[in-house]
C-alpha atoms as a PDB file:
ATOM      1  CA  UNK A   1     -68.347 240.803   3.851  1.00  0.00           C
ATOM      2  CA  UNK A   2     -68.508 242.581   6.666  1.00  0.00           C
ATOM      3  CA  UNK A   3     -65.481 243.183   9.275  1.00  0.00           C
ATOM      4  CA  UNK A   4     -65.880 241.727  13.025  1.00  0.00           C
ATOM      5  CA  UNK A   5     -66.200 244.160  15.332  1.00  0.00           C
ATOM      6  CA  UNK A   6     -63.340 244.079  18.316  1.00  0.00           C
ATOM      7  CA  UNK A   7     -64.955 243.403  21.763  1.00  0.00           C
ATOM      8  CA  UNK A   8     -65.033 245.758  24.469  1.00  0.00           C
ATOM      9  CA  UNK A   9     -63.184 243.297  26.312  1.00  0.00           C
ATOM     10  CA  UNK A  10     -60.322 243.683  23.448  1.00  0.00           C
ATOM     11  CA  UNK A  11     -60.182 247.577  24.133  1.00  0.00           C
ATOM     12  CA  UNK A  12     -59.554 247.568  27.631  1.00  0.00           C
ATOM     13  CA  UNK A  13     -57.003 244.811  27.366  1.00  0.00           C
ATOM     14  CA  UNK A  14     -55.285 246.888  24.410  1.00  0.00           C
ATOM     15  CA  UNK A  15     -55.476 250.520  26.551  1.00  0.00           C
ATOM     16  CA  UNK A  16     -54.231 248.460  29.636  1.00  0.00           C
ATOM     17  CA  UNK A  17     -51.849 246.914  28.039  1.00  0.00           C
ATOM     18  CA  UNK A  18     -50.414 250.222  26.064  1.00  0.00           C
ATOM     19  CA  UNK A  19     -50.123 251.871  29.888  1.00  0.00           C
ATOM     20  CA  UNK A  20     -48.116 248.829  30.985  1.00  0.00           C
ATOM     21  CA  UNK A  21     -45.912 249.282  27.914  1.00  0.00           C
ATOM     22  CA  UNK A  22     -45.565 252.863  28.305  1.00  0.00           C
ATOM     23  CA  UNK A  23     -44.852 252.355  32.083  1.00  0.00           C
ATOM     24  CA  UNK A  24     -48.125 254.154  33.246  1.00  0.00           C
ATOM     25  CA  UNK A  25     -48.463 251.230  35.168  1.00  0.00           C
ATOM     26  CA  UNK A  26     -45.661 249.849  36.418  1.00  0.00           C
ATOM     27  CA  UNK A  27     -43.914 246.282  37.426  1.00  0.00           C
ATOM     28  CA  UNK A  28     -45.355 244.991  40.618  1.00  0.00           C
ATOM     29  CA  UNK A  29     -48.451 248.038  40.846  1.00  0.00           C
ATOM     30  CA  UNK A  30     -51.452 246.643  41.581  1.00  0.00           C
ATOM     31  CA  UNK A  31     -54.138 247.472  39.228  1.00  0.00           C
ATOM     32  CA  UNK A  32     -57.514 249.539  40.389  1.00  0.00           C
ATOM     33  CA  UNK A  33     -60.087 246.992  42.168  1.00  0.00           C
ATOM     34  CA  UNK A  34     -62.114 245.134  38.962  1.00  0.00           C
ATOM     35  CA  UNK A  35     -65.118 247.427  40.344  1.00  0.00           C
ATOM     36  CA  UNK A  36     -63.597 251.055  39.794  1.00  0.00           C
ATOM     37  CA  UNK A  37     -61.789 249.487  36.646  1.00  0.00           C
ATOM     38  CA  UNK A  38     -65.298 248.563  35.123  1.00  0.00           C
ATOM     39  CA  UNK A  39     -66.764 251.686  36.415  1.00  0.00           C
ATOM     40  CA  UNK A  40     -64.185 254.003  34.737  1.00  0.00           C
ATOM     41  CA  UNK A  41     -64.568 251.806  31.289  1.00  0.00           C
ATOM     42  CA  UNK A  42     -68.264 252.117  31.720  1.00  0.00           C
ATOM     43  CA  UNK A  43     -68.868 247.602  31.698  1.00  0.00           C
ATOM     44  CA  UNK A  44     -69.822 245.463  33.720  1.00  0.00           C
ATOM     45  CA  UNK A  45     -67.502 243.418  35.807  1.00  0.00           C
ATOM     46  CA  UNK A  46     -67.819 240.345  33.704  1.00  0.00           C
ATOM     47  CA  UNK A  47     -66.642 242.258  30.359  1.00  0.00           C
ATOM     48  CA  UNK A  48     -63.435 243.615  32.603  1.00  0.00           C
ATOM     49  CA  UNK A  49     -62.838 240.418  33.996  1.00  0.00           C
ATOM     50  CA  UNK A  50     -62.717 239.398  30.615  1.00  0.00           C
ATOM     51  CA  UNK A  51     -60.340 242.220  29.729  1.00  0.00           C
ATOM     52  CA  UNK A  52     -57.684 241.004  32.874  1.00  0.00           C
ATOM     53  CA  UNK A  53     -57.815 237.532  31.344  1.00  0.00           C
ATOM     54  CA  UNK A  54     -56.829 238.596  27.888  1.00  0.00           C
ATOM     55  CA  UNK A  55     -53.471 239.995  29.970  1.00  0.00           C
ATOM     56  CA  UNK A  56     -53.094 236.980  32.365  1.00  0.00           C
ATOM     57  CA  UNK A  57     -53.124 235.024  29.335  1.00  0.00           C
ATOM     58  CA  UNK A  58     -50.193 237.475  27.569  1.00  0.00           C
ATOM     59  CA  UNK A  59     -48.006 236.977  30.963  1.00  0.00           C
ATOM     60  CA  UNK A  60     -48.386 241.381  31.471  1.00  0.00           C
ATOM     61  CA  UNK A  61     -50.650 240.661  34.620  1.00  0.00           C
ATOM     62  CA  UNK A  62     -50.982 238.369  37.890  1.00  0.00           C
ATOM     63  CA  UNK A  63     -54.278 237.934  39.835  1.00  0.00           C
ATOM     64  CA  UNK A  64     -53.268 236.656  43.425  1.00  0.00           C
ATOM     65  CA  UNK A  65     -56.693 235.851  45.226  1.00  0.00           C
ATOM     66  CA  UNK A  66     -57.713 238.045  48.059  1.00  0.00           C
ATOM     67  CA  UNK A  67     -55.329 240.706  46.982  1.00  0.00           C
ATOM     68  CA  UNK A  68     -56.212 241.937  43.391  1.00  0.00           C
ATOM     69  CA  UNK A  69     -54.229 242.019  40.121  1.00  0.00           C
ATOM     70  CA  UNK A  70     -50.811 243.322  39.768  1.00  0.00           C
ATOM     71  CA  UNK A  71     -48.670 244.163  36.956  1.00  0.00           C
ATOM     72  CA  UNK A  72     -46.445 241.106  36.422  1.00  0.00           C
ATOM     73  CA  UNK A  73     -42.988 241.696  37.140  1.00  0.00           C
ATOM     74  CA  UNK A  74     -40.531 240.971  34.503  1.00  0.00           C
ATOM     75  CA  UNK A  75     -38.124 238.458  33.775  1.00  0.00           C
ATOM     76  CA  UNK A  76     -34.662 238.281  35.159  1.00  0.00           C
ATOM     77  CA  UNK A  77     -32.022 235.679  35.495  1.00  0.00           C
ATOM     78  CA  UNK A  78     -30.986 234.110  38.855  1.00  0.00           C
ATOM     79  CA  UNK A  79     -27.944 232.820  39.838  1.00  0.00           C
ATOM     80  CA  UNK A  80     -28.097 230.075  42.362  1.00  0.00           C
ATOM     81  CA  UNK A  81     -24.794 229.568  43.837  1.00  0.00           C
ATOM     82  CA  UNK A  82     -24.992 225.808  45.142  1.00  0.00           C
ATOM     83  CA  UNK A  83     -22.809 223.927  47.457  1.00  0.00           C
ATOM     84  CA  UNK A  84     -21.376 224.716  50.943  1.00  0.00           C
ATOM     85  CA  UNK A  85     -21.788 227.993  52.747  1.00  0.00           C
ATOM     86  CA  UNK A  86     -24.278 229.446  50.535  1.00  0.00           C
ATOM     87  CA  UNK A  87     -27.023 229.616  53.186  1.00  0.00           C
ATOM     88  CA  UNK A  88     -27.971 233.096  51.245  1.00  0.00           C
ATOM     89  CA  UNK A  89     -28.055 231.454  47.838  1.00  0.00           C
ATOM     90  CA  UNK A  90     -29.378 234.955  45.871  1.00  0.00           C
ATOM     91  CA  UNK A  91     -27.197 237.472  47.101  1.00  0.00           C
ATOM     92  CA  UNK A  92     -23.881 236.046  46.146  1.00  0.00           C
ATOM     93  CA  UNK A  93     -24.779 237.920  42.377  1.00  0.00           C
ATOM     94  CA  UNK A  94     -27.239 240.090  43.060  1.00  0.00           C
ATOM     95  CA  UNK A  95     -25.979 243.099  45.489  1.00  0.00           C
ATOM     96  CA  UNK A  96     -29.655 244.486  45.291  1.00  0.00           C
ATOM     97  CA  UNK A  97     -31.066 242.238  47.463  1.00  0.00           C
ATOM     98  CA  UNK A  98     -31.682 241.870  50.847  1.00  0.00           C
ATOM     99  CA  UNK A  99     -32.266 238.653  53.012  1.00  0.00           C
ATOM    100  CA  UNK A 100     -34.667 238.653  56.180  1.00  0.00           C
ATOM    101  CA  UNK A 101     -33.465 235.897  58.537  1.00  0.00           C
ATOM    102  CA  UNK A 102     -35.743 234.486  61.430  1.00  0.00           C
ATOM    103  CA  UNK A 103     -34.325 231.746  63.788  1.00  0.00           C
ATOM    104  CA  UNK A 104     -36.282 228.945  65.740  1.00  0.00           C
ATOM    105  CA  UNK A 105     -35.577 225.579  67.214  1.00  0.00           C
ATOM    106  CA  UNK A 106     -37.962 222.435  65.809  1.00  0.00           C
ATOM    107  CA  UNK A 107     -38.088 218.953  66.177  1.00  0.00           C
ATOM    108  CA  UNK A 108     -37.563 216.792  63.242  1.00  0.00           C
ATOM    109  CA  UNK A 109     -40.554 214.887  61.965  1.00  0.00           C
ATOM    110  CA  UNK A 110     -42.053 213.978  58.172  1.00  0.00           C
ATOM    111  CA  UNK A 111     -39.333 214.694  55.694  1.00  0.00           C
ATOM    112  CA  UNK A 112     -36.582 216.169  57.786  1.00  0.00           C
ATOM    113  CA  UNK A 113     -36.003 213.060  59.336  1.00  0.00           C
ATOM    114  CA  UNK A 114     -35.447 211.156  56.102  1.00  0.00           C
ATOM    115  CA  UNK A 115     -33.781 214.429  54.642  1.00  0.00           C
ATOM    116  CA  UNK A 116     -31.161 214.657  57.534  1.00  0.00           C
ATOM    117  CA  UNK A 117     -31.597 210.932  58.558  1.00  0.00           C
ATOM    118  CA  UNK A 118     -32.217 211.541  61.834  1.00  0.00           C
ATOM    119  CA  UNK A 119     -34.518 210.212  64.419  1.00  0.00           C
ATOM    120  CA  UNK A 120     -37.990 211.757  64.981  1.00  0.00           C
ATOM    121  CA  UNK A 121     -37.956 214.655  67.675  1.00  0.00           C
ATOM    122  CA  UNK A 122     -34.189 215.276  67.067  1.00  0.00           C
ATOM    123  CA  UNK A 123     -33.293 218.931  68.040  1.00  0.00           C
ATOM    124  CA  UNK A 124     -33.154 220.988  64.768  1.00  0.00           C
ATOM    125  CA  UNK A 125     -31.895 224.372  64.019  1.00  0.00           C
ATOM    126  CA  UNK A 126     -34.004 225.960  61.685  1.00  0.00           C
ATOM    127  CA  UNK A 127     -33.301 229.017  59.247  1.00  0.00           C
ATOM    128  CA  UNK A 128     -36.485 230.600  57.480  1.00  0.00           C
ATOM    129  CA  UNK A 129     -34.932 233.470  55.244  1.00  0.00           C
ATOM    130  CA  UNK A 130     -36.948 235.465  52.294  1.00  0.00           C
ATOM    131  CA  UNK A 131     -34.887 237.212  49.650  1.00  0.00           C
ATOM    132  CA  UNK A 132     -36.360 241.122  49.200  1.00  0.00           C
ATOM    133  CA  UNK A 133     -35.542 243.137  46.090  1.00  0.00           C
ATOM    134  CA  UNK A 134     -36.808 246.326  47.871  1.00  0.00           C
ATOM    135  CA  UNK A 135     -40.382 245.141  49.361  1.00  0.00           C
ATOM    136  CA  UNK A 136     -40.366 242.570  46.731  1.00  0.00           C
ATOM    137  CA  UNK A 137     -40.046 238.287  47.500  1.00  0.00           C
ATOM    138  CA  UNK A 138     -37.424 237.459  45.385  1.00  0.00           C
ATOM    139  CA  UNK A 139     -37.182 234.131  46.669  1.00  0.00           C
ATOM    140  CA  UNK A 140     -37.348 231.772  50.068  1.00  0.00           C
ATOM    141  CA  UNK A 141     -35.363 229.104  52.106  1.00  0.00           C
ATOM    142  CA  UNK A 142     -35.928 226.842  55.301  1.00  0.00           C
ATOM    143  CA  UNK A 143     -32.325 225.776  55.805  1.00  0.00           C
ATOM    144  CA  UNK A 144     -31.973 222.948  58.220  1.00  0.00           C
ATOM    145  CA  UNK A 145     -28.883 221.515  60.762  1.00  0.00           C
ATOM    146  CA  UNK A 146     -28.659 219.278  63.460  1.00  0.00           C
ATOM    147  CA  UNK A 147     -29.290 221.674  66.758  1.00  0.00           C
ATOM    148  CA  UNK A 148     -25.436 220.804  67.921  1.00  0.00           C
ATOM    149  CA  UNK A 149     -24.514 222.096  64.947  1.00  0.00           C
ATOM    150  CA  UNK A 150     -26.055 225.585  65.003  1.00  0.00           C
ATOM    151  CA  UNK A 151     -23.307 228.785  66.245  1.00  0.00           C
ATOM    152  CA  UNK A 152     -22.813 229.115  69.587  1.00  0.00           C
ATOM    153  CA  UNK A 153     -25.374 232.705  70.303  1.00  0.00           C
ATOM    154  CA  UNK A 154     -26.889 232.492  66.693  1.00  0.00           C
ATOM    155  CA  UNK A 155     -30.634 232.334  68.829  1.00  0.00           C
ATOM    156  CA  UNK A 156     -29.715 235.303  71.352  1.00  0.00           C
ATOM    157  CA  UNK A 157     -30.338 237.859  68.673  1.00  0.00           C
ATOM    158  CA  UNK A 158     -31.117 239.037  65.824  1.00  0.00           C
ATOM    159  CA  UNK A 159     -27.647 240.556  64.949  1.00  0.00           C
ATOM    160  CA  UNK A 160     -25.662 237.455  65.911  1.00  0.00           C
ATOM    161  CA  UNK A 161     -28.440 235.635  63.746  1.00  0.00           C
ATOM    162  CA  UNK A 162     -27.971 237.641  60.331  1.00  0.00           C
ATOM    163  CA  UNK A 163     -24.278 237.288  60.852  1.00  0.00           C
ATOM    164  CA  UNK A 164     -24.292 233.361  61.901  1.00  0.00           C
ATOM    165  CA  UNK A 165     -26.266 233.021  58.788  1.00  0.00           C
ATOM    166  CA  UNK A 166     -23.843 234.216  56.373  1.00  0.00           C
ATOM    167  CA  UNK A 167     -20.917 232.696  57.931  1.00  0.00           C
ATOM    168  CA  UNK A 168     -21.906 229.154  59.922  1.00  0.00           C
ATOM    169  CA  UNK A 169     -21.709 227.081  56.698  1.00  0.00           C
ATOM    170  CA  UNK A 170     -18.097 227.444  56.632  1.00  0.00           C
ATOM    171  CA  UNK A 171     -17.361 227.735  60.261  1.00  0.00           C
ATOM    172  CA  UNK A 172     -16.716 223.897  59.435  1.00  0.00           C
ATOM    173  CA  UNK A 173     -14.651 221.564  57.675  1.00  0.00           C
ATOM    174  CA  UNK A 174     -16.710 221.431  54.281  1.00  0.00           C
ATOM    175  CA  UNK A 175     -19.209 218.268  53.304  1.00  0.00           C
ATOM    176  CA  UNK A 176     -18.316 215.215  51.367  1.00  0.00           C
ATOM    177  CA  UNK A 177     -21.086 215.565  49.033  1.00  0.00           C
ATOM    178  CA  UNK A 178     -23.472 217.764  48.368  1.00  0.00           C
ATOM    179  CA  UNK A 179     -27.281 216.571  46.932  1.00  0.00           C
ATOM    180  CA  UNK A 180     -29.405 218.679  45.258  1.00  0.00           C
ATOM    181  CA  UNK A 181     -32.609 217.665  43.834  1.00  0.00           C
ATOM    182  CA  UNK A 182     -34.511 220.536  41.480  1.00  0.00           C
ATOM    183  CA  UNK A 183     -38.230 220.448  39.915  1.00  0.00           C
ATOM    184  CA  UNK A 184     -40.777 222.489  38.994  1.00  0.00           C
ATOM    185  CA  UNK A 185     -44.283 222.194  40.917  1.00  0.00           C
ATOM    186  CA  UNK A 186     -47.639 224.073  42.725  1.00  0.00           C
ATOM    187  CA  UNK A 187     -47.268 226.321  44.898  1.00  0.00           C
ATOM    188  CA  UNK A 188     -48.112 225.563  48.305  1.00  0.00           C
ATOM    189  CA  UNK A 189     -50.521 227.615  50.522  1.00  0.00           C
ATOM    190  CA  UNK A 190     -47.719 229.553  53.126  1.00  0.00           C
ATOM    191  CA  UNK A 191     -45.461 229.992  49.210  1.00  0.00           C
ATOM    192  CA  UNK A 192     -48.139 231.896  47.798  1.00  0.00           C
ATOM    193  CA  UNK A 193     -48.240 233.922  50.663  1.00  0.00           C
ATOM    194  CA  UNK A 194     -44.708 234.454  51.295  1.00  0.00           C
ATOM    195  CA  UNK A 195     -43.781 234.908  47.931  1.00  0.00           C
ATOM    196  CA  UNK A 196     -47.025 236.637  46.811  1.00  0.00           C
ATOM    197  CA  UNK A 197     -48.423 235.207  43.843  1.00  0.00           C
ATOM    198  CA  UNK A 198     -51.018 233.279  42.374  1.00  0.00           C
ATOM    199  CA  UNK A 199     -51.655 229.937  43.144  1.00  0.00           C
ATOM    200  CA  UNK A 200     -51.684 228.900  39.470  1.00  0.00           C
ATOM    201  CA  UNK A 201     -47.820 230.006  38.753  1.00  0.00           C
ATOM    202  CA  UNK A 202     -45.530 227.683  39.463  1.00  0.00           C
ATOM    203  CA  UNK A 203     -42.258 227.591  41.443  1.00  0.00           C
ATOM    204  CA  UNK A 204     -39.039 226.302  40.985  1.00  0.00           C
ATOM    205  CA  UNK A 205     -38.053 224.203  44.251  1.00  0.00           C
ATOM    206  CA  UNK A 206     -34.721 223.151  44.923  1.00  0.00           C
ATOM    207  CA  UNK A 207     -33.609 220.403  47.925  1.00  0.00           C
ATOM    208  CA  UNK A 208     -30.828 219.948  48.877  1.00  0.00           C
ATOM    209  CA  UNK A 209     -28.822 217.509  51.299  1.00  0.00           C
ATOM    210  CA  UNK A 210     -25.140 217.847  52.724  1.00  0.00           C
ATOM    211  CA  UNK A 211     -22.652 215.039  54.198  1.00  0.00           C
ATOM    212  CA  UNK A 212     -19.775 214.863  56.005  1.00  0.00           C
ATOM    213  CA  UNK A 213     -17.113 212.560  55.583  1.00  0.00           C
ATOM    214  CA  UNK A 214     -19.105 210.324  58.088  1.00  0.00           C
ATOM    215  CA  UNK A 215     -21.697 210.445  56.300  1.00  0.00           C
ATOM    216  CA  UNK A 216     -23.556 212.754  58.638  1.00  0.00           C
ATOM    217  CA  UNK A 217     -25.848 215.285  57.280  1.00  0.00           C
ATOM    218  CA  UNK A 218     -24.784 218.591  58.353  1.00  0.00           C
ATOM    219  CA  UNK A 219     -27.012 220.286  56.797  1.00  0.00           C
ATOM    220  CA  UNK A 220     -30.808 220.173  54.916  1.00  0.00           C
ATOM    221  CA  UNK A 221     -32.718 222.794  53.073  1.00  0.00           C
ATOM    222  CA  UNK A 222     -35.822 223.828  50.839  1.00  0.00           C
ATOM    223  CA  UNK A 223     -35.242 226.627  48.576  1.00  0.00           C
ATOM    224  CA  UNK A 224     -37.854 227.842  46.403  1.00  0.00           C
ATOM    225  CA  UNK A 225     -38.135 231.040  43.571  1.00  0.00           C
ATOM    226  CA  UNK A 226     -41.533 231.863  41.375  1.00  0.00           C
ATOM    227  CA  UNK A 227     -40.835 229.918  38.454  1.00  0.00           C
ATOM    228  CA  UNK A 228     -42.507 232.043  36.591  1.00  0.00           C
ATOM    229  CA  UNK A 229     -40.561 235.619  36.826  1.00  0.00           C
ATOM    230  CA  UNK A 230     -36.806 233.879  36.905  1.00  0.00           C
ATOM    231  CA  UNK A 231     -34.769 231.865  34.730  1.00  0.00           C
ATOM    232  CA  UNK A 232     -32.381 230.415  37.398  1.00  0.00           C
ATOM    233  CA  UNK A 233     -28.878 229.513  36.248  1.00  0.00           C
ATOM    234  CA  UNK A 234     -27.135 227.195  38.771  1.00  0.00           C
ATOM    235  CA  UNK A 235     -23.309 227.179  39.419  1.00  0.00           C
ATOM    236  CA  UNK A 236     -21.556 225.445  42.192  1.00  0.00           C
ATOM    237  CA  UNK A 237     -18.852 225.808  44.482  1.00  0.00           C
ATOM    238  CA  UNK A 238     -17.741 221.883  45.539  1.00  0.00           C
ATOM    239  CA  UNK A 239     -16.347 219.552  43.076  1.00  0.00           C
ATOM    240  CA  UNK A 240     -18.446 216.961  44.534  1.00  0.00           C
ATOM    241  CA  UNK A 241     -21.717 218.138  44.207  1.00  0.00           C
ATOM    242  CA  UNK A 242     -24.467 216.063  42.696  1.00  0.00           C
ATOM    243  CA  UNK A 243     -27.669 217.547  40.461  1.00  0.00           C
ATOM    244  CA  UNK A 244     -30.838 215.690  39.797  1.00  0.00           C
ATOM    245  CA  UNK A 245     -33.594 217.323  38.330  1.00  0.00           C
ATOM    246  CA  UNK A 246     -37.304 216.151  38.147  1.00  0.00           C
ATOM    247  CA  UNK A 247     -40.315 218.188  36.251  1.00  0.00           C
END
């Protein structure tokens, strides 16, 4: 009988694959455009396209469109810290990263006024914060309130803004209940941008829903990680705090 012969395709996967091993190319690198790759392995751009799949297949590499392939980034547990004041929910466990915090005022409309059960064109305070491990997205929120309920100077600058951010939650008495609804889906356009993957890996979204005593929702976001680079583990601070997962 005679033995198949490996595809091309099979050796470039194998000697990109040994340089990702050995750390030749490292976690988050992008690769070489696919034209200079298939130039330096002598093929044409269909046989190293073929070669990529073989490793975006295996998990070792990520093509994001319009921006090339990159070495996929490895695995690493999360902890989400859910419940009141955790408005930077990654950084509670992991002193590494960093959150950037910007600050607007919106009006309610869609799903933020069923979400804080208010009427459309309410005054909102709205909190748009990325989690950076070095240059990295680690991870995103838009964290809601009602606008009355935002610290007094927390739009004046961007100082009194990273420091409102960390502490409003618990400027207050704490909520009733806390809601939090988890499940796997797409990405959306402005994710894959933010967080800076493909739009075939998935993400791990997380909404969640606070009450008063009243029964007043104090406070509404949308967190979201790449569901495929994290194995989130969630723990909670409130005794009262409800989980429902879907996906």
């Amino acid at each position: 009988m005679t033995e198949a012969v490996p595809s091309r395709h099979h050796d470039i996967a194998d000697d990109l694959r040994r340089q990702i091993t050995a750390g030749r190319l490292e976690a988050g690198e992008r690769l070489p455009s696919e034209a200079a790759l298939a130039d330096g392995y002598k093929v044409s751009t269909v046989t190293l396209r073929r070669a990529l799949a073989v490793l975006q297949g295996e998990g070792l590499v990520d093509k994001i469109h319009g921006k090339g392939n990159f070495v996929r980034r490895r695995s690493r547990k999360t902890v989400y810290v859910g419940g009141w004041g955790t408005l930077d929910p990654w950084t509670a466990a992991e002193a590494s990263l960093r959150v950037t915090v910007r600050s607007t005022t919106v009006q309610a409309h869609g799903h933020l006024t069923t979400l804080l059960k208010v009427p459309m064109g309410s005054p909102l305070a709205e909190f748009f914060c990325v989690s950076l491990e070095g240059d990295a997205p680690h991870g995103m929120a838009y964290i809601y309130l009602p606008r009355d309920l935002a610290p007094a100077g927390v739009f004046d600058d961007e100082s009194v803004c990273r420091e409102a951010v960390s502490r409003f939650a618990v400027l207050g008495p704490p909520p009733a209940t806390i809601r939090e609804t988890v499940c796997a889906r797409p990405p959306t356009p402005d994710e894959t941008s933010v967080l800076r993957i493909s739009s075939a890996s998935p993400v791990l979204a997380i909404t969640r829903a606070a009450t008063d005593t009243t029964g007043r929702v104090v406070e509404a976001a949308r967190l979201v990680f790449p569901g495929d680079r994290v194995d989130v583990v969630f723990t909670t601070h409130h005794t009262t705090d409800e989980r429902q997962t879907q996906g």
